[in-house]
Structures are given as structure tokens and as C-alpha cells.
PDB file of N, CA and C in Angstrom:
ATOM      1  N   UNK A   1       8.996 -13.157  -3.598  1.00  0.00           N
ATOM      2  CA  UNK A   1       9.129 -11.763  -3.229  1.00  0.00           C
ATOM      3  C   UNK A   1      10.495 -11.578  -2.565  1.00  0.00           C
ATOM      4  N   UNK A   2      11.142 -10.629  -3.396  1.00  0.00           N
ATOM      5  CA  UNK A   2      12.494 -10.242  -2.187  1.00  0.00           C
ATOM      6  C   UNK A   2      12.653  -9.280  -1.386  1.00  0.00           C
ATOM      7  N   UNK A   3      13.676  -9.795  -0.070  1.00  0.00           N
ATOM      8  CA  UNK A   3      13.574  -9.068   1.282  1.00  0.00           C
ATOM      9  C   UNK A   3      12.542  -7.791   1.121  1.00  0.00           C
ATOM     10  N   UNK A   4      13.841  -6.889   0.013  1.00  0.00           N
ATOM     11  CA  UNK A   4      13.037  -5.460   0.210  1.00  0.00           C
ATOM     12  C   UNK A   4      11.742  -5.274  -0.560  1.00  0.00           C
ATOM     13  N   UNK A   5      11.437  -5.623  -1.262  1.00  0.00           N
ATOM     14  CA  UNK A   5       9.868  -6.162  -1.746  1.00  0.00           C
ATOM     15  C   UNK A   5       8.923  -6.234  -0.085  1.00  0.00           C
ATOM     16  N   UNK A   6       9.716  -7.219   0.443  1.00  0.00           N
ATOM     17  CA  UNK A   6       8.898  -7.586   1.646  1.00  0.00           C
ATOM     18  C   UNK A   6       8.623  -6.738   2.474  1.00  0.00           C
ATOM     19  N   UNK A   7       9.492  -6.102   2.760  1.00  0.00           N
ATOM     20  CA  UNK A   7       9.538  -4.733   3.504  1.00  0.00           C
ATOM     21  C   UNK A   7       9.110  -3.594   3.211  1.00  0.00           C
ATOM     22  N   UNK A   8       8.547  -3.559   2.145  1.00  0.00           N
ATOM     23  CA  UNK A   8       7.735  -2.447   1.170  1.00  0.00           C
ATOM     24  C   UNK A   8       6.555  -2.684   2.035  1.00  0.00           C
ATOM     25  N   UNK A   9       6.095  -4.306   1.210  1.00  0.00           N
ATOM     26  CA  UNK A   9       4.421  -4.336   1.358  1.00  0.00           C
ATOM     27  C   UNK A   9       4.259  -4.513   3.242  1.00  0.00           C
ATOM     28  N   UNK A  10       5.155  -4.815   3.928  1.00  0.00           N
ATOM     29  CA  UNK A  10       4.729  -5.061   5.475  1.00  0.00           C
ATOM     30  C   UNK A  10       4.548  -3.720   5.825  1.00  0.00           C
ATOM     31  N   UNK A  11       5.156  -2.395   4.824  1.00  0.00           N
ATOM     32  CA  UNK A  11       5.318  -1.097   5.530  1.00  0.00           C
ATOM     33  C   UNK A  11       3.814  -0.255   5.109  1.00  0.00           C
ATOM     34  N   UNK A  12       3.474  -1.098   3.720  1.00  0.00           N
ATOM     35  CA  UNK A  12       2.450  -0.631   3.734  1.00  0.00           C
ATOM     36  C   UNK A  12       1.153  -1.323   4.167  1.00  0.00           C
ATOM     37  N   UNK A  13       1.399  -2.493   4.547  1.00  0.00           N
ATOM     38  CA  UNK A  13      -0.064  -3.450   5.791  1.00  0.00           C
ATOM     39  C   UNK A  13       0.234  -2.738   6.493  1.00  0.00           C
ATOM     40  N   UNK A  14       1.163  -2.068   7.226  1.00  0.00           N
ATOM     41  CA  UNK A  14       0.767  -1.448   8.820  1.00  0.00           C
ATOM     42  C   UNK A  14      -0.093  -0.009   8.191  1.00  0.00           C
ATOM     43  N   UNK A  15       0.003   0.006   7.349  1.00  0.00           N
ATOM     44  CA  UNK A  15      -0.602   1.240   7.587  1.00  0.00           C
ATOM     45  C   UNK A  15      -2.166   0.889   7.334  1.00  0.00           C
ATOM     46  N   UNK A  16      -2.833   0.098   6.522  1.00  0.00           N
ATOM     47  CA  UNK A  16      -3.644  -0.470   6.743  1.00  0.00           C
ATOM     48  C   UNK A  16      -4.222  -0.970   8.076  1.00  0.00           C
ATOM     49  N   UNK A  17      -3.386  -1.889   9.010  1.00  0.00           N
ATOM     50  CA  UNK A  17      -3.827  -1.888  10.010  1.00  0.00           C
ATOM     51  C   UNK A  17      -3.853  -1.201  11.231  1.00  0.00           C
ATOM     52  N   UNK A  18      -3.090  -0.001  11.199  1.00  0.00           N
ATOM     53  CA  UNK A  18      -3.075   1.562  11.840  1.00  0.00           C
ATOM     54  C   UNK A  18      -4.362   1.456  11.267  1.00  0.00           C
ATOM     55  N   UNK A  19      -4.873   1.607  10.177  1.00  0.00           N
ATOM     56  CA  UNK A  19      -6.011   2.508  10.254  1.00  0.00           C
ATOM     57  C   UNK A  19      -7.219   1.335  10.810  1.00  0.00           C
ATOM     58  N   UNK A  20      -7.083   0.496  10.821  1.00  0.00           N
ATOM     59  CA  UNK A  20      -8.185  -0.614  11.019  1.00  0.00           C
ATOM     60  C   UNK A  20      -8.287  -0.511  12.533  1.00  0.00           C
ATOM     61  N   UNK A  21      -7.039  -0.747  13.418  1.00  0.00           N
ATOM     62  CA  UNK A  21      -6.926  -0.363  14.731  1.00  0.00           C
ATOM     63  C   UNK A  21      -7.701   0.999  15.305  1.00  0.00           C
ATOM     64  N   UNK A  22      -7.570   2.402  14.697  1.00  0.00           N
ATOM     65  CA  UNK A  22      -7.613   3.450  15.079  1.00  0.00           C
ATOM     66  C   UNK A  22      -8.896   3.581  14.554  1.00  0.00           C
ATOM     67  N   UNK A  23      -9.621   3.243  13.682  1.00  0.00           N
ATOM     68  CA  UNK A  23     -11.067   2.885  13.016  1.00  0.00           C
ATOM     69  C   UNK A  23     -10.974   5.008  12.530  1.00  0.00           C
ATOM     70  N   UNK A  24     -10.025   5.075  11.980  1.00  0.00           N
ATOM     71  CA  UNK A  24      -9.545   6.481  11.411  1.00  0.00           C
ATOM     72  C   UNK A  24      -8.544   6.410   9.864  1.00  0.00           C
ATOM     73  N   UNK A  25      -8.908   6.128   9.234  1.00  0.00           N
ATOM     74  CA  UNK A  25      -8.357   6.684   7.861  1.00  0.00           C
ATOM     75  C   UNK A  25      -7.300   7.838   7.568  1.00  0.00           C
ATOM     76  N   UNK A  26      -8.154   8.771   8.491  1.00  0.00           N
ATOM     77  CA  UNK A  26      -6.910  10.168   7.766  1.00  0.00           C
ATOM     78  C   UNK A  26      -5.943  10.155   8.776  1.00  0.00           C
ATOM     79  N   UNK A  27      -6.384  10.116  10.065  1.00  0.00           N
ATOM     80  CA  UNK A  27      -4.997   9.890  11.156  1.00  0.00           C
ATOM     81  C   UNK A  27      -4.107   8.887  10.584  1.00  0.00           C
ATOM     82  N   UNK A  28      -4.249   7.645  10.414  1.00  0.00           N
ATOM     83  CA  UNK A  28      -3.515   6.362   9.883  1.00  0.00           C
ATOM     84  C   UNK A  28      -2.690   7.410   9.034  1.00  0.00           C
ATOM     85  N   UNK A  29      -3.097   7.888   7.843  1.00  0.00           N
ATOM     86  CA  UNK A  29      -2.573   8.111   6.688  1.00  0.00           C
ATOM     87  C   UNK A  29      -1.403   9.193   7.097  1.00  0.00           C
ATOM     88  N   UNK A  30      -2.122  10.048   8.664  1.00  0.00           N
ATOM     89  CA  UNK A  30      -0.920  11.103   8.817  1.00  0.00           C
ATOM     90  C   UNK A  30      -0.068  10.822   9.161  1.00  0.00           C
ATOM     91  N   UNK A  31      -0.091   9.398  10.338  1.00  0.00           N
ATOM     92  CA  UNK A  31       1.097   9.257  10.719  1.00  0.00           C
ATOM     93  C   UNK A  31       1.964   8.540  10.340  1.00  0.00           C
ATOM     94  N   UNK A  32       1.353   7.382   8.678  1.00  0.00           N
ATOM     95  CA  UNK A  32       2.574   7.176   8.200  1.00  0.00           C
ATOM     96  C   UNK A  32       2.884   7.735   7.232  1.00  0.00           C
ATOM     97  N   UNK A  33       2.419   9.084   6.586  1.00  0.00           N
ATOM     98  CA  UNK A  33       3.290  10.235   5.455  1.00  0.00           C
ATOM     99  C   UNK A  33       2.708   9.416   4.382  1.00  0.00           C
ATOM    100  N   UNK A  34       0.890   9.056   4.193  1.00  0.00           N
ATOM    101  CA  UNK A  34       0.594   8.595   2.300  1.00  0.00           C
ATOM    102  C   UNK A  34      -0.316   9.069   2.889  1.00  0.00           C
ATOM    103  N   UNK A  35      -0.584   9.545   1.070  1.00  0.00           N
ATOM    104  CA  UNK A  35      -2.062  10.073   1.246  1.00  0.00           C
ATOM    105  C   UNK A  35      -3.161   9.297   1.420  1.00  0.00           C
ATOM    106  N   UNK A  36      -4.509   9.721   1.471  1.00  0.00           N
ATOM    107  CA  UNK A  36      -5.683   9.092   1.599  1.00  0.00           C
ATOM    108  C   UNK A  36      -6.197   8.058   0.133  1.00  0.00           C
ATOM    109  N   UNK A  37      -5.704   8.822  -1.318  1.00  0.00           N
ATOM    110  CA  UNK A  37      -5.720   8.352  -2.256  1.00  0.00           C
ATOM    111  C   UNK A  37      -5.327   7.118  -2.155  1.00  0.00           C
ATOM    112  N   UNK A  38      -3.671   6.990  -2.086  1.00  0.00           N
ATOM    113  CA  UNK A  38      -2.821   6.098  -1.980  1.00  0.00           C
ATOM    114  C   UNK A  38      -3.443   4.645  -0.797  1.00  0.00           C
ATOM    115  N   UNK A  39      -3.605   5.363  -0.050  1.00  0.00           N
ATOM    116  CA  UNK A  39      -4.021   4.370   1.118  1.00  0.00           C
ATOM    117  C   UNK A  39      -5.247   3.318   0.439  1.00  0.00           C
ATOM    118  N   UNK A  40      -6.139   4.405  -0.300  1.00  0.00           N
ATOM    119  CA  UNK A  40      -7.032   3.531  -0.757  1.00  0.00           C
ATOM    120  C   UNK A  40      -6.792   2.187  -2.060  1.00  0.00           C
ATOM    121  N   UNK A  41      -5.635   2.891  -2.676  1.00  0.00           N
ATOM    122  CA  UNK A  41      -4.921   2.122  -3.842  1.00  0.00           C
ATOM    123  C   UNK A  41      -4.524   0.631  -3.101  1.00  0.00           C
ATOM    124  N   UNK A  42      -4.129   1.074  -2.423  1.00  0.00           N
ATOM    125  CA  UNK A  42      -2.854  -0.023  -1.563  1.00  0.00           C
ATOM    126  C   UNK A  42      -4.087  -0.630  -0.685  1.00  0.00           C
ATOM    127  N   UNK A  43      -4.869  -0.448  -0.109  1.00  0.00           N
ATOM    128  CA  UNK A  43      -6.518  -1.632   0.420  1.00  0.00           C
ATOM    129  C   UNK A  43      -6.828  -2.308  -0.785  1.00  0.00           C
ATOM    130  N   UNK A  44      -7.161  -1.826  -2.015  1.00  0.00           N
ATOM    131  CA  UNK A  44      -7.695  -2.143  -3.272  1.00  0.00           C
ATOM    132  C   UNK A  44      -7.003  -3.553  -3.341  1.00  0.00           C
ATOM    133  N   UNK A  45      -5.727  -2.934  -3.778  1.00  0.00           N
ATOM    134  CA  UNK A  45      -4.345  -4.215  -4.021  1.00  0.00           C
ATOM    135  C   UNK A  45      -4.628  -5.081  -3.076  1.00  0.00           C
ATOM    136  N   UNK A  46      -5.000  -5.179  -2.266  1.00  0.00           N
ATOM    137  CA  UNK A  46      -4.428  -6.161  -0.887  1.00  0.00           C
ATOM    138  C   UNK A  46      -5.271  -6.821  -1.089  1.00  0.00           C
ATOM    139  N   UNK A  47      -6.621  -6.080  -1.169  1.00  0.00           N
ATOM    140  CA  UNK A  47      -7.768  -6.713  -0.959  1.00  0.00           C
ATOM    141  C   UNK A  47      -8.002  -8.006  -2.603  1.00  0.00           C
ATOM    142  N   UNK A  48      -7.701  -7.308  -3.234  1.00  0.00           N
ATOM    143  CA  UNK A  48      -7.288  -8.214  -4.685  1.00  0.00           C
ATOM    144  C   UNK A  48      -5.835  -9.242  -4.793  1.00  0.00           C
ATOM    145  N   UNK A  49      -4.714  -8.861  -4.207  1.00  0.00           N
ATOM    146  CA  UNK A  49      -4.116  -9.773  -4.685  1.00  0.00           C
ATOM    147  C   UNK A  49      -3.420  -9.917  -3.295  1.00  0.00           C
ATOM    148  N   UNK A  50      -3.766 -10.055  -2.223  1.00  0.00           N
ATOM    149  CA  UNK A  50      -2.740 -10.184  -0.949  1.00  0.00           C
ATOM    150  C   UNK A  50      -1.981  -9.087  -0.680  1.00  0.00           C
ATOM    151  N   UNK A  51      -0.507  -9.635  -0.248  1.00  0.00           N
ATOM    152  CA  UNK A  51       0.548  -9.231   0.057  1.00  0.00           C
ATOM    153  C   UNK A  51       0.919  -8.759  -0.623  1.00  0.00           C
ATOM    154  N   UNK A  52       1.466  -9.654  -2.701  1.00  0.00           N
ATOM    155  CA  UNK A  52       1.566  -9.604  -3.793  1.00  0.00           C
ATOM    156  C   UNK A  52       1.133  -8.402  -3.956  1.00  0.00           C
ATOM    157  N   UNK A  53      -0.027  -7.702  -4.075  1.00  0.00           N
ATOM    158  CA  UNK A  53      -0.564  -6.531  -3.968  1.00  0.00           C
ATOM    159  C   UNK A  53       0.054  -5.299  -3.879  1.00  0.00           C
ATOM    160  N   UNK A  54       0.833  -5.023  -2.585  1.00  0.00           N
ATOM    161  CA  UNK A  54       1.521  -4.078  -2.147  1.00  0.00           C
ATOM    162  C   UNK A  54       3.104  -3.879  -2.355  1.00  0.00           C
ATOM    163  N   UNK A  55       3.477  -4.644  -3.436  1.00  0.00           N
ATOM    164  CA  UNK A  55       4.707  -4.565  -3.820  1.00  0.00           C
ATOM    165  C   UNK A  55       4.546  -3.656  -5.098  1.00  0.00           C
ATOM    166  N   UNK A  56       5.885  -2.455  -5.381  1.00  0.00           N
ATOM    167  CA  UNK A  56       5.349  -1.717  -6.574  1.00  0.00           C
ATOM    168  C   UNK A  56       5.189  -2.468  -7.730  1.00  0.00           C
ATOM    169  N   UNK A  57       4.167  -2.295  -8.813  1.00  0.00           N
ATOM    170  CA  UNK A  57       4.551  -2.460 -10.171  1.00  0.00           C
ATOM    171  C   UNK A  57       5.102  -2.072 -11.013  1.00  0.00           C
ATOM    172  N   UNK A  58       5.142  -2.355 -11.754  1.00  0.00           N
ATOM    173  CA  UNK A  58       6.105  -1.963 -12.682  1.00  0.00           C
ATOM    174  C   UNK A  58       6.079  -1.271 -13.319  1.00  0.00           C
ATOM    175  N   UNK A  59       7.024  -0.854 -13.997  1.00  0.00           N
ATOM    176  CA  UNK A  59       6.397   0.976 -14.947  1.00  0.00           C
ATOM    177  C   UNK A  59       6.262   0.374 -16.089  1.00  0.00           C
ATOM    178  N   UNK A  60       5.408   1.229 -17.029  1.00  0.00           N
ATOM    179  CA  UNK A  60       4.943   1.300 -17.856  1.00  0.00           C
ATOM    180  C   UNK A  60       5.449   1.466 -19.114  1.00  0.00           C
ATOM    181  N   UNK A  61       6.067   0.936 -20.304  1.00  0.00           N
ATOM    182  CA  UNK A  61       7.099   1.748 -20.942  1.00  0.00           C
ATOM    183  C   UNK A  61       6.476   2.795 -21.528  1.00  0.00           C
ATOM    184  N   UNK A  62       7.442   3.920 -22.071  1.00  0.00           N
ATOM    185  CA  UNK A  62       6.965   4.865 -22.564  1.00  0.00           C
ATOM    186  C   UNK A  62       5.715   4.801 -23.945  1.00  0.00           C
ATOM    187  N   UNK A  63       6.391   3.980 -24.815  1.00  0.00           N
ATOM    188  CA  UNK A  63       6.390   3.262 -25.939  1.00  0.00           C
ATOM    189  C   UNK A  63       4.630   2.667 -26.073  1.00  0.00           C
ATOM    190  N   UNK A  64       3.773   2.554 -24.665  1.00  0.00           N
ATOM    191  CA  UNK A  64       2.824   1.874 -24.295  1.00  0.00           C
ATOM    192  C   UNK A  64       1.696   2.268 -25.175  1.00  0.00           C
ATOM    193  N   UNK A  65       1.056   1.832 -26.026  1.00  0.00           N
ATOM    194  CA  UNK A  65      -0.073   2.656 -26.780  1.00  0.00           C
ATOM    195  C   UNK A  65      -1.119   3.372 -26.129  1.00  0.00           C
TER     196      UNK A  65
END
């Protein structure tokens, strides 16, 4: 994983653990600017693949059937 990779997914564990701390979901989500959707995407990931998880993927090509 590189630096800024790293700094992605640590930006999005805190927000995870904002919300784990605050035992609040939508506060967590307000005060770091993602939605509730998203938040749940990014637990999903974590919870499935770690850290690895919370780094973006990759797009899709257009071309994709």
C-alpha cells in the first residue's frame, strides 16, 4: 500500500472508530463529511478485507459488459 493509499484508509478507520467511540453512526458520519451509505460500504470493506479494504478500487472500464 502507498503512503497516500495509507492515508486514505487511516482517514477512513477513524471514522469508523468515531463512530464505535461515540456508539452514534450519524454524528460520526457528520463530523467527518460521508454519508451514512458510504460509512456502511467502508465497515463492509474492513470488515472483509482489513485495511486493504478501505483503499479506493478501481474503476471499472467503460467497455465492462
Amino acid at each position: 500500500m502507498e503512503p497516500a493509499e495509507r492515508k486514505l484508509a487511516q482517514k477512513r478507520l477513524s471514522a469508523l472508530e468515531l463512530a464505535k467511540a461515540l456508539g452514534n453512526v450519524s454524528e460520526a458520519c457528520r463530523q467527518r463529511g460521508i454519508s451514512r451509505s458510504r460509512f456502511y460500504e467502508y465497515k463492509k470493506r474492513f470488515q472483509t478485507h482489513g485495511m486493504e479494504g478501505l483503499v479506493d478500487l478501481p474503476p471499472i472500464h467503460k467497455t465492462h459488459p
